[in-house]
Protein backbone atom coordinates (compact mmCIF):
# COMPACT_ATOMS: atom_id res chain seq x y z
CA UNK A 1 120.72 -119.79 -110.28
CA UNK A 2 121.26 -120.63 -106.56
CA UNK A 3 117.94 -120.43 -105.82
CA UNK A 4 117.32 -122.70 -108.81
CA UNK A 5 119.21 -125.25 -108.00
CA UNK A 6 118.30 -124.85 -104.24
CA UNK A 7 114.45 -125.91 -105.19
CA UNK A 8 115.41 -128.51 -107.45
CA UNK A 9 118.05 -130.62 -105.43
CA UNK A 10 115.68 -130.40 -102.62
CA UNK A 11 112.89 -131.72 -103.89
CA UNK A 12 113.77 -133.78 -107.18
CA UNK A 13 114.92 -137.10 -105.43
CA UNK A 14 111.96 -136.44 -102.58
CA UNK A 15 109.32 -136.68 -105.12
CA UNK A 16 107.16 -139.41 -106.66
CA UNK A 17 103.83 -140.06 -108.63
CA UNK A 18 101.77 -137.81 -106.48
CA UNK A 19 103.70 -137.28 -103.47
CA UNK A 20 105.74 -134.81 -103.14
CA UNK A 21 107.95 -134.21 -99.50
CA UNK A 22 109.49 -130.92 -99.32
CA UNK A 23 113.20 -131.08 -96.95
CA UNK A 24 114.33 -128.53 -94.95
CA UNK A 25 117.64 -126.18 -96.60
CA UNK A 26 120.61 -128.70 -96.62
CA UNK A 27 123.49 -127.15 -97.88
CA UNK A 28 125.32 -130.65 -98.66
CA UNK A 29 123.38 -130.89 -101.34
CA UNK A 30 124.27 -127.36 -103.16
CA UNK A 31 127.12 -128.27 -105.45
CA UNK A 32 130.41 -126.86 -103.92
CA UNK A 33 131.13 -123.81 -106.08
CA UNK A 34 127.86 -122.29 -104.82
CA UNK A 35 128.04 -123.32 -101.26
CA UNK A 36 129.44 -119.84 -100.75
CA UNK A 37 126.80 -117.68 -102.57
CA UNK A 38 123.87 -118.77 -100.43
CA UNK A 39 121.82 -115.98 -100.10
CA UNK A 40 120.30 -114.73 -96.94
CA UNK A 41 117.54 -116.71 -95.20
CA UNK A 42 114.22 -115.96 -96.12
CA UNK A 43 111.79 -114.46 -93.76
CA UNK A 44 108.78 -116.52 -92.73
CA UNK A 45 105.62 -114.69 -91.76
CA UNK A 46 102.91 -115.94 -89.23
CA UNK A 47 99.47 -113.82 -89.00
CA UNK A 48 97.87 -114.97 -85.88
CA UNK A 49 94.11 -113.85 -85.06
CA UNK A 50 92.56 -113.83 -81.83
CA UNK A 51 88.93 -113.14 -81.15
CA UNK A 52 86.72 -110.73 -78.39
CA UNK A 53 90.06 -109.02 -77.41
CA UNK A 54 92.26 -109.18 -74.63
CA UNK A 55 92.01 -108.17 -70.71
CA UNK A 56 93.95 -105.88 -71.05
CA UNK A 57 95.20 -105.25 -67.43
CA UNK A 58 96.78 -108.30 -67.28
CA UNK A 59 98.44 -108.07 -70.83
CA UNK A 60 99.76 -104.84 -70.42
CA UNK A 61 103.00 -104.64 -68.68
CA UNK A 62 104.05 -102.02 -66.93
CA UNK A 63 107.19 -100.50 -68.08
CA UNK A 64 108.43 -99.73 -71.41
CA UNK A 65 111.55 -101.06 -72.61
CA UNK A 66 113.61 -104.56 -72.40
CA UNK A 67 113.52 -104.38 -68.61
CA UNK A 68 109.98 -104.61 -68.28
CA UNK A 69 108.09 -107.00 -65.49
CA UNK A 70 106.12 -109.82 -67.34
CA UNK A 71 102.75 -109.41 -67.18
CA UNK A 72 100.41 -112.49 -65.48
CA UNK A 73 99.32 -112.94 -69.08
CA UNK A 74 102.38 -113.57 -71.15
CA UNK A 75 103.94 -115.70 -68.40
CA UNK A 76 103.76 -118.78 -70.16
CA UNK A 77 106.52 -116.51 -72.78
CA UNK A 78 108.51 -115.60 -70.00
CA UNK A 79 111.47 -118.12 -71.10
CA UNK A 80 110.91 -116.76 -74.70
CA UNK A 81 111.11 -112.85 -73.45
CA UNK A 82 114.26 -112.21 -75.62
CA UNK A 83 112.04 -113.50 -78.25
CA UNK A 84 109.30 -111.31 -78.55
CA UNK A 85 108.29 -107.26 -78.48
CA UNK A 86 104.91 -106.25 -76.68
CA UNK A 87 102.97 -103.29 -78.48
CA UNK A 88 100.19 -101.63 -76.89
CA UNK A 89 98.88 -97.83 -77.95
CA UNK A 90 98.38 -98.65 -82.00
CA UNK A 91 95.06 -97.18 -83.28
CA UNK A 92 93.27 -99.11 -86.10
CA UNK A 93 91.23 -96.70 -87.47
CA UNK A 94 89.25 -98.32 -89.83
CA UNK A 95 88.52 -101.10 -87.98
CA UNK A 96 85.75 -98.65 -85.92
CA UNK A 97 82.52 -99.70 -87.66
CA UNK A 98 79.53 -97.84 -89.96
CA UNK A 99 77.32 -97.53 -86.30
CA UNK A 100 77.50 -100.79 -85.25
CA UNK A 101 79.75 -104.23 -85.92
CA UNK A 102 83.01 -103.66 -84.06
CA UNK A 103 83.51 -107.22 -84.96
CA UNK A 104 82.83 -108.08 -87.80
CA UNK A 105 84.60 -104.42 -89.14
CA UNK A 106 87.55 -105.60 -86.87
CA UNK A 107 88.47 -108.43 -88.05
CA UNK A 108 88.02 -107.36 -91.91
CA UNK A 109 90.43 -105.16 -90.90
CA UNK A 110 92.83 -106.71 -88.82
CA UNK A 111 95.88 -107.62 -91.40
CA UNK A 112 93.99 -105.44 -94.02
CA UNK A 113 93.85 -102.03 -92.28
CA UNK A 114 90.96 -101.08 -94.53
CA UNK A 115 87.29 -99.90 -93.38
CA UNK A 116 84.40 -103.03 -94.69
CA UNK A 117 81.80 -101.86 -96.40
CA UNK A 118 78.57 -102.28 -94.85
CA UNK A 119 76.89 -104.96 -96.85
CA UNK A 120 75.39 -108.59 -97.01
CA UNK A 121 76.19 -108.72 -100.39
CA UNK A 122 78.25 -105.66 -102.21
CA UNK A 123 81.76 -107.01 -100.56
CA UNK A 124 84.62 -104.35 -100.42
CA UNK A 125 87.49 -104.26 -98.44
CA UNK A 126 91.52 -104.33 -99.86
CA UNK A 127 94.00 -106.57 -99.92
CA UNK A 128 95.09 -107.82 -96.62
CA UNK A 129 99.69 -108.20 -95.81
CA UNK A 130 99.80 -111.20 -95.91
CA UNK A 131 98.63 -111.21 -99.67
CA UNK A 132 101.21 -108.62 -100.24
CA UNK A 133 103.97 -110.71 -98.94
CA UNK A 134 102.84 -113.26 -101.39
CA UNK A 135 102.67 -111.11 -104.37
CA UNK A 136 106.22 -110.36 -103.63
CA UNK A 137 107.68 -114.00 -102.61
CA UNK A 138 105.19 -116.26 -102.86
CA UNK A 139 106.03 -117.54 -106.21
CA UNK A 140 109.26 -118.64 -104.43
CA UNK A 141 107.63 -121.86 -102.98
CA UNK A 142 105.19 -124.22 -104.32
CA UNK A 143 102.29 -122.67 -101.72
CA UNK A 144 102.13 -119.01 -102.13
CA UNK A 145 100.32 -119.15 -98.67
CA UNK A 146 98.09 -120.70 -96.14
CA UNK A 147 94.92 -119.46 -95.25
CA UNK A 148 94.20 -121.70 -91.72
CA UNK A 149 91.27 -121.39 -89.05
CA UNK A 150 89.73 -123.19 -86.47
CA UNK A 151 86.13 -122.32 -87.08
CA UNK A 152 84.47 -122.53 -90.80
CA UNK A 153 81.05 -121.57 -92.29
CA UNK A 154 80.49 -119.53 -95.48
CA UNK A 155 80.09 -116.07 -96.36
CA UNK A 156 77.10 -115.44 -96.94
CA UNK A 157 74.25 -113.75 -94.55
CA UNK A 158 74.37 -111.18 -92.11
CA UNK A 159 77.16 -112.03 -89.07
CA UNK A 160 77.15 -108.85 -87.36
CA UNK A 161 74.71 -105.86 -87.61
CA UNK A 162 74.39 -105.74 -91.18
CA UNK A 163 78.34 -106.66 -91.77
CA UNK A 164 78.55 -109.28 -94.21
CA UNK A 165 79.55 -113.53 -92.92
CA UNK A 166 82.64 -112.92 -95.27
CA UNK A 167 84.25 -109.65 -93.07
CA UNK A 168 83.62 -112.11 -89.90
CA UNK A 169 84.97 -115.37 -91.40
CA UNK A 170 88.46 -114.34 -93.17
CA UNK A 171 91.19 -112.20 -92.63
CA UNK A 172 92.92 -113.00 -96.22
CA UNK A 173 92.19 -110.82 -98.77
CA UNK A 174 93.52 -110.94 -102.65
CA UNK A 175 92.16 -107.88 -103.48
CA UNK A 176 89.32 -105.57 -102.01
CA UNK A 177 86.51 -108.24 -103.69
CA UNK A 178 88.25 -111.68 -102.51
CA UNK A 179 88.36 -113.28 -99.91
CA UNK A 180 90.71 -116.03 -99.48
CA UNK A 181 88.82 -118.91 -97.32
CA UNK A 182 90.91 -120.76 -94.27
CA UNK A 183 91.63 -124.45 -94.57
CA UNK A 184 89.81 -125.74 -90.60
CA UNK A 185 90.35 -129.67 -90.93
CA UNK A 186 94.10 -130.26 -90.16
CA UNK A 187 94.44 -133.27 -92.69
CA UNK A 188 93.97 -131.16 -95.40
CA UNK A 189 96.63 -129.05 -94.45
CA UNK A 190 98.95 -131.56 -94.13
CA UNK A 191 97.74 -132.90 -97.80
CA UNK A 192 98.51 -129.33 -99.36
CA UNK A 193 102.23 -129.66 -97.47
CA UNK A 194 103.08 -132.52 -98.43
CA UNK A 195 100.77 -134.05 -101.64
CA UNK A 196 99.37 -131.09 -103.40
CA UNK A 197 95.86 -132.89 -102.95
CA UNK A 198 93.12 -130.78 -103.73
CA UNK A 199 91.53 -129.71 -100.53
CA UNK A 200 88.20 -130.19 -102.19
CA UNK A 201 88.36 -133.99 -103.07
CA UNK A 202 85.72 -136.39 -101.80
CA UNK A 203 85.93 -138.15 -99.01
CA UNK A 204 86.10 -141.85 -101.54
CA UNK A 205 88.46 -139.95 -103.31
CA UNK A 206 90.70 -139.30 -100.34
CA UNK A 207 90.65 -142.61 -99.31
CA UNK A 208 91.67 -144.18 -102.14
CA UNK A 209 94.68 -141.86 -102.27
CA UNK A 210 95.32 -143.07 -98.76
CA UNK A 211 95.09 -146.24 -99.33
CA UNK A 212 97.26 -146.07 -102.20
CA UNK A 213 99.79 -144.17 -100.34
CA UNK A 214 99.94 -146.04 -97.23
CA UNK A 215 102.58 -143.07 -95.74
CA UNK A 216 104.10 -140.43 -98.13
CA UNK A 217 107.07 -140.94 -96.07
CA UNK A 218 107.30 -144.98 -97.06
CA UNK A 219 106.91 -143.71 -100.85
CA UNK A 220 110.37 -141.51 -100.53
CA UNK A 221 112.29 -143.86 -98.01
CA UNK A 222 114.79 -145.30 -100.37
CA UNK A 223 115.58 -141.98 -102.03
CA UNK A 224 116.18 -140.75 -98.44
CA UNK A 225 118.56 -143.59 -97.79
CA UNK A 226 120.52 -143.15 -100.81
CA UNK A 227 120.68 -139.09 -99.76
CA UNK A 228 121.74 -139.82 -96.25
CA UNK A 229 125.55 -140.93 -97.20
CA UNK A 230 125.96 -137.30 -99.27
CA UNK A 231 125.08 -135.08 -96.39
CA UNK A 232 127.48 -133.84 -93.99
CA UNK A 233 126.91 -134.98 -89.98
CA UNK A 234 124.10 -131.30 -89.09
CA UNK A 235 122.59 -131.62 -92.09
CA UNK A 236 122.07 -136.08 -91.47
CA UNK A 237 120.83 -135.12 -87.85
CA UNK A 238 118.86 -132.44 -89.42
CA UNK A 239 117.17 -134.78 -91.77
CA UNK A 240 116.78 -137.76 -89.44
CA UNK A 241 114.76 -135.15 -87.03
CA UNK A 242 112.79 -133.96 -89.93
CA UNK A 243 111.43 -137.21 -91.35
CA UNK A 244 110.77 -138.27 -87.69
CA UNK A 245 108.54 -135.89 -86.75
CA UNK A 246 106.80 -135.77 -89.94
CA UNK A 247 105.99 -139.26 -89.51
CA UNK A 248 104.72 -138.89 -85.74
CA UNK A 249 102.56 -136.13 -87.07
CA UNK A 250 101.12 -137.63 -90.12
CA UNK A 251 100.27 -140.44 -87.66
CA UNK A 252 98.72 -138.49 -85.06
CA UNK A 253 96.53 -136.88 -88.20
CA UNK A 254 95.63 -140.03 -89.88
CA UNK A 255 94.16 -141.73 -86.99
CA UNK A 256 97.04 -143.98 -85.50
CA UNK A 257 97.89 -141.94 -82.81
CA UNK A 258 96.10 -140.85 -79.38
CA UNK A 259 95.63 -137.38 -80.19
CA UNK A 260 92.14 -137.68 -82.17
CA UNK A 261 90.72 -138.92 -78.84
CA UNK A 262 87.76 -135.67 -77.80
CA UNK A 263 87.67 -134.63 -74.49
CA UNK A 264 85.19 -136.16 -72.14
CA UNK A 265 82.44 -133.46 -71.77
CA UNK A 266 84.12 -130.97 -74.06
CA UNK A 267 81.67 -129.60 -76.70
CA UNK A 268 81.04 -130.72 -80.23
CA UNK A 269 84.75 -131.11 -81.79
CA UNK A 270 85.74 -129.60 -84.85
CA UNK A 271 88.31 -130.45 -87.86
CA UNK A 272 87.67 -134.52 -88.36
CA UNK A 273 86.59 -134.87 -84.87
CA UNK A 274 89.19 -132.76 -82.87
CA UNK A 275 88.25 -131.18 -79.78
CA UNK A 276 89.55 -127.44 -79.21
CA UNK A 277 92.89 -127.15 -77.74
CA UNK A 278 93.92 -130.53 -79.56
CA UNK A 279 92.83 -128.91 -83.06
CA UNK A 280 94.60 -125.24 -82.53
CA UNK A 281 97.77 -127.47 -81.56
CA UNK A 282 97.93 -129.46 -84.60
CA UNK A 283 97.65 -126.55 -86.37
CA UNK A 284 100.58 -124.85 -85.20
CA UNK A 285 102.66 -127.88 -85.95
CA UNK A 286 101.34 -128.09 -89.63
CA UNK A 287 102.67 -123.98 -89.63
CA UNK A 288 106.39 -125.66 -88.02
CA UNK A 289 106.16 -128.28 -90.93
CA UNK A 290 105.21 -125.92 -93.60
CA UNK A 291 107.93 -123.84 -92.67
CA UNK A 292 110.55 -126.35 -92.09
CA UNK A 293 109.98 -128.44 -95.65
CA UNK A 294 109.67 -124.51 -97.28
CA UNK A 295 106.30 -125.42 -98.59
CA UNK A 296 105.19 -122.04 -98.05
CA UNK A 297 106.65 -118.64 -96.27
CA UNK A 298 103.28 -117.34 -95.13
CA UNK A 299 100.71 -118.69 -93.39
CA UNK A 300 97.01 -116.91 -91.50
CA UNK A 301 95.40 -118.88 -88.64
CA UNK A 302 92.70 -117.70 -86.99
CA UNK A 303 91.77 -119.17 -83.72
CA UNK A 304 88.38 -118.73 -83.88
CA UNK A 305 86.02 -116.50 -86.32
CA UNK A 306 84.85 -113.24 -84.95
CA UNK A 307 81.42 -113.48 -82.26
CA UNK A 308 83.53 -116.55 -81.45
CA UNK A 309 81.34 -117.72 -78.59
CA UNK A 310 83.49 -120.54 -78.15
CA UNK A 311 83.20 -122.39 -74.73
CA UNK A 312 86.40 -123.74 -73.08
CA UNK A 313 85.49 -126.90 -70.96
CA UNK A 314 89.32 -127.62 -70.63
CA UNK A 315 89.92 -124.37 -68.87
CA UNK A 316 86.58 -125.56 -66.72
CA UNK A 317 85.01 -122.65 -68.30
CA UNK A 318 81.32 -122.63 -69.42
CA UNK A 319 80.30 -119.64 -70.78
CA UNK A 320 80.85 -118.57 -74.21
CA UNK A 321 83.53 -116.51 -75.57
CA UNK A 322 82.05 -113.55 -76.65
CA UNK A 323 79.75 -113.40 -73.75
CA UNK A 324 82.42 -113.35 -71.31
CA UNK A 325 84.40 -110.33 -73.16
CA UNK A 326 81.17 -108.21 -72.52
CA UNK A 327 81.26 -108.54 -68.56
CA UNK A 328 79.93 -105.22 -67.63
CA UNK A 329 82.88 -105.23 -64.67
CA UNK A 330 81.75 -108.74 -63.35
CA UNK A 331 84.77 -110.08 -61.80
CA UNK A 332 84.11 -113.40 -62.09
CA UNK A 333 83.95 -112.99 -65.93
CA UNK A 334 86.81 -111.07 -65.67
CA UNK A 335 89.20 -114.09 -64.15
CA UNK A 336 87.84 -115.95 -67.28
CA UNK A 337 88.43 -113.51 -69.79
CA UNK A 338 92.20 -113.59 -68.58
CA UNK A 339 92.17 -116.83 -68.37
CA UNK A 340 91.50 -117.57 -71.83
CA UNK A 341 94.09 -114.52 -72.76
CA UNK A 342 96.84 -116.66 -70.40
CA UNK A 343 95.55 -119.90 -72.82
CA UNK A 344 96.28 -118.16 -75.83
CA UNK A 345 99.63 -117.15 -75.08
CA UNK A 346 100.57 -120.91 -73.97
CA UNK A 347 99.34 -121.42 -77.56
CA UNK A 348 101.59 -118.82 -79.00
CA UNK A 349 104.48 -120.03 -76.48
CA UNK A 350 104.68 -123.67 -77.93
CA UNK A 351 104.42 -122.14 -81.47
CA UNK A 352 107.33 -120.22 -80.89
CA UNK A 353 109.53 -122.79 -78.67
CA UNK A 354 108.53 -125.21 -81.21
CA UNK A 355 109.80 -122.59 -84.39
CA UNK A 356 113.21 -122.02 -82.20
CA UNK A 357 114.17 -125.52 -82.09
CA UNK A 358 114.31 -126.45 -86.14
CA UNK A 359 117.96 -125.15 -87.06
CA UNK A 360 117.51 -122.91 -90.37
CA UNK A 361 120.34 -121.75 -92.91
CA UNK A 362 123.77 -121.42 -92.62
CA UNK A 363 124.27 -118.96 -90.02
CA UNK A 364 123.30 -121.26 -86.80
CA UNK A 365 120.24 -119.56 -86.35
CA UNK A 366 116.37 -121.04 -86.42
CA UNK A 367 112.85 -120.69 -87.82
CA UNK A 368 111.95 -118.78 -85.39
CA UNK A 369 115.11 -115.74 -85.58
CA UNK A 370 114.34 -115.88 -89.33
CA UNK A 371 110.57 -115.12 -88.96
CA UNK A 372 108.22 -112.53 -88.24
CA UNK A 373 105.09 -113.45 -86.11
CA UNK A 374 102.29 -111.59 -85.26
CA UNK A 375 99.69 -111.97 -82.56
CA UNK A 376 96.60 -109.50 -82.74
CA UNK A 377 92.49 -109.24 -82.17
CA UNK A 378 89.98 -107.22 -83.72
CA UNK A 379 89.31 -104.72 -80.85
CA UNK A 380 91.05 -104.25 -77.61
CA UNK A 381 88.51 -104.13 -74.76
CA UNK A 382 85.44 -106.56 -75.64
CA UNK A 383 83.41 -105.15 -73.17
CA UNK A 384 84.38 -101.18 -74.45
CA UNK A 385 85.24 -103.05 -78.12
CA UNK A 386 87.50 -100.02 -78.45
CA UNK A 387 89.89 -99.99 -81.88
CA UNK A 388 92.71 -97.82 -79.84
CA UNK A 389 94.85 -99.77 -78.15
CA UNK A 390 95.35 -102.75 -79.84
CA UNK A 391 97.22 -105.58 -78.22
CA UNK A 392 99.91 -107.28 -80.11
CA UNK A 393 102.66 -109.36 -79.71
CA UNK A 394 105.34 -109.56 -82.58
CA UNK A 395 107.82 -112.57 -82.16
CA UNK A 396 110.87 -113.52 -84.52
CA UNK A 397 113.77 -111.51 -85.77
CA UNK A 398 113.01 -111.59 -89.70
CA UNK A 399 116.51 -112.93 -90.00
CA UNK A 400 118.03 -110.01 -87.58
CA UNK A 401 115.90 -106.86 -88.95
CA UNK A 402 113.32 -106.81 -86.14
CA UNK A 403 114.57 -105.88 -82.26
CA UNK A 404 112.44 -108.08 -80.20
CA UNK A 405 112.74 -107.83 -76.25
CA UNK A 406 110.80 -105.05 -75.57
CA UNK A 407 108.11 -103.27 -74.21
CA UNK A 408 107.12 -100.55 -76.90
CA UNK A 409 104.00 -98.21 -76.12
CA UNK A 410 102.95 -95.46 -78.09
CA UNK A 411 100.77 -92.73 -76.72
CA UNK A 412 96.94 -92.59 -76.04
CA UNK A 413 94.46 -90.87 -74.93
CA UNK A 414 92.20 -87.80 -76.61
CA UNK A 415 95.31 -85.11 -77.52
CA UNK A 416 97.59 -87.03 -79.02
CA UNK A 417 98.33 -88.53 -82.46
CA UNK A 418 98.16 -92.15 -82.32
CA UNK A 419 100.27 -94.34 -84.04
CA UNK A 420 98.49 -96.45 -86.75
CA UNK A 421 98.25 -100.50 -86.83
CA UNK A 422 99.12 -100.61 -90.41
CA UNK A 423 102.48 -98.70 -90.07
CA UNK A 424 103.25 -101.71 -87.90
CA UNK A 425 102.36 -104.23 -90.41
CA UNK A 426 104.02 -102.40 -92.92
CA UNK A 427 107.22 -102.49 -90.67
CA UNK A 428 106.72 -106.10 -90.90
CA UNK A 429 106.48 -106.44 -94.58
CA UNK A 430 109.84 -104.28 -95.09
CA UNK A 431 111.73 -106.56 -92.54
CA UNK A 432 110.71 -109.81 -94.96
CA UNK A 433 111.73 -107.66 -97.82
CA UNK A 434 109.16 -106.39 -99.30
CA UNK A 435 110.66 -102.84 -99.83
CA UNK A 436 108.62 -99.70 -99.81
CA UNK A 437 105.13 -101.67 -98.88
CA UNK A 438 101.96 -99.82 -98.47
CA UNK A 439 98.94 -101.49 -96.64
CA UNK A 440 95.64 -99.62 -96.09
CA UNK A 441 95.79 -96.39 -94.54
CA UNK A 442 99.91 -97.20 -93.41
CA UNK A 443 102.14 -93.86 -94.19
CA UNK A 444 105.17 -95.55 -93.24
CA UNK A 445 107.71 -97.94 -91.19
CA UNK A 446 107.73 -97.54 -87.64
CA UNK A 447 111.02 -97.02 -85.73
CA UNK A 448 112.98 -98.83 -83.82
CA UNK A 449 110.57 -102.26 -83.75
């Protein structure tokens, strides 16, 4: 019943013809007798992919614990340290490939935990946690998920020694035979959040829509007039910051605003002419938006597909990605390597300021205490492309059933039992409720994460 009438108030006087604008939760609008029966927050998941790995040295810190030194590479997170747990030591198993494709077998397993199939064509893998968080609460909000990426292409053809395009391309699965392909071009996400527009419309098609609309947000401004005088004074400065910055954003992604301007010298751009770093950053403010309007409680992004041999002219580095990872001890290519690492976690820093600042249910708390977020690769090393040793970073709280703050590392090395990546993930899934999941080759929750 609550949640019922939770959806409905929200959205019923927010929608029209085709648009639809979801609203973050305002409890003004609950009637009064069930004001007191809200039921926890939910838990938001984030699945973010990295590609080539991580240099590890710098990543690493050196002490376990809540005490621990920050590392040079997760210094842009150092104001966010009470934010976030560091795991090193987890073993992912079935990511090691069938000879060789540590890739390509890496990132088909990387949320999945199961071993790909070597194949261009017979595709078998299993159903990845994001999918199982979707089965459970997906049906909750009018996106079950987002599948989101940087880089496109199809799957078919070989991508890495033999491993099938489709094991390199997506980390989504449904089930062991389907893949669930990433949305890259920004607009369309923003089109799924807020119009339900098929991403697959043509580009006369879109247009006209566009044209028609003008903004979603002038389509719904009366109704969000007439709504303003019923809401108490956090949930009218709630709403005011809301509509705000989705109309700065929808803006920015439409073509009014200075954003879509490339990069002088950067290479071709990507996503409706975006260069790099501009394109990743819209991104994570389409996963604050989805979040905040409860279009969806899940959402992939990969920041590039695996090989990535993206260059990174704004970091004045050259070289490709993938080439740098394998630097056969060259220092030089070592700086870079961490460099890009340092990059990424300025990436995942504004992500998770960005989630901290939208207020979230009743309980004074924020997106980003009642979420779960996970930052991983598909190997370690990329010049060893070892499987042990994973790095990952796990943000959020999951609404106070995660202990973020620390430094946990489980054992390595040849005589000992390693702790497995998909206990981890299925540690995540039980903190967004998804009681007793099982994920790949997972035997159980970890401990004190």
């Amino acid at each position: 019943m609550t949640a019922h009438v939770n959806r409905r108030t929200r959205r019923a006087f927010l929608g029209g013809g085709a648009v639809v604008v979801g609203l973050p939760f305002l409890e003004s609008v609950l009637p009064r007798e069930l004001r007191a029966a809200v039921p926890p927050n939910p838990v938001r998941l984030v699945y973010l992919f990295v590609p080539n790995g991580l240099d590890m040295e710098t990543f690493r810190p050196t002490a376990t614990g809540t005490g621990y030194p920050t590392p040079p590479m997760l210094a842009p997170l150092e104001a966010l340290k009470a934010d976030f747990s560091v795991i090193t030591g987890l073993d992912n198993p079935t990511g090691r490939p069938d000879d060789l494709g540590d890739h390509a077998a890496g990132t088909a397993s990387f949320i999945t935990c199961a071993h790909a199939f070597k194949s261009e064509t017979d595709i078998r893998l299993g159903i990845s946690a994001d999918q199982v968080a979707a089965t459970a609460f997906g049906h909750l909000t009018r996106l079950p998920s987002l599948q989101l990426g940087i880089d496109g292409g199809g799957g078919a053809g070989d991508c890495d020694s033999g491993y099938s395009c489709t094991y390199a391309r997506n980390i989504s699965w449904a089930d062991e035979t389907t893949p669930l392909p990433k949305i890259t071009d920004p607009k369309q996400v923003f089109d799924q959040i807020f119009a339900g527009v098929d991403p697959d419309e043509s580009a006369a098609d879109a247009a006209r829509r566009n044209l028609y609309n003008k903004s979603i947000l002038d389509h719904v401004h009366a109704d969000v007039t007439a709504l303003m005088p019923r809401l108490g004074y956090t949930d009218r400065e709630k709403l005011e910051q809301y509509i705000e910055g989705v109309r700065q954003q929808e803006t920015r992604l439409t073509g009014g605003g200075a954003a879509l301007t490339c990069t002088p010298g950067a290479e071709p751009p990507t996503g409706r002419g975006l260069a790099y770093d501009v394109h990743l950053k819209a991104m994570l403010d389409l996963i604050v938006t989805a979040f905040t309007c409860d279009a969806t409680r899940i959402v992939t992004l990969m920041f590039g597909n695996a090989l990535s041999n993206r260059t990174h002219p704004f970091l004045g580095i050259s070289g490709g990605h993938h080439d740098i990872s394998h630097h056969s001890g060259d220092e030089a290519k070592i700086a870079e390597l961490a460099q890009i690492g340092l990059w990424e976690m300025e990436q995942l820093a504004y992500l998770l300021a960005a989630l901290k600042q939208v207020p979230d249910g009743t309980t004074g708390q924020n997106l980003l205490y009642n979420s779960a977020v996970y930052l991983s690769s598909d190997i370690s090393d990329g010049n060893r492309h070892n499987h042990d040793d994973i790095p990952v970073v796990l943000a959020g709280n999951a609404g106070g059933r995660l202990n973020p703050g620390q430094h946990i590392a489980y054992p390595t090395g040849r005589n000992v039992t390693k702790e497995k990546m998909s206990n981890l993930l299925v540690t995540v899934l039980e903190a967004a409720g998804v009681a007793g999941a099982t994920l790949g080759d997972s035997t159980g929750p970890l401990a004190g994460v």
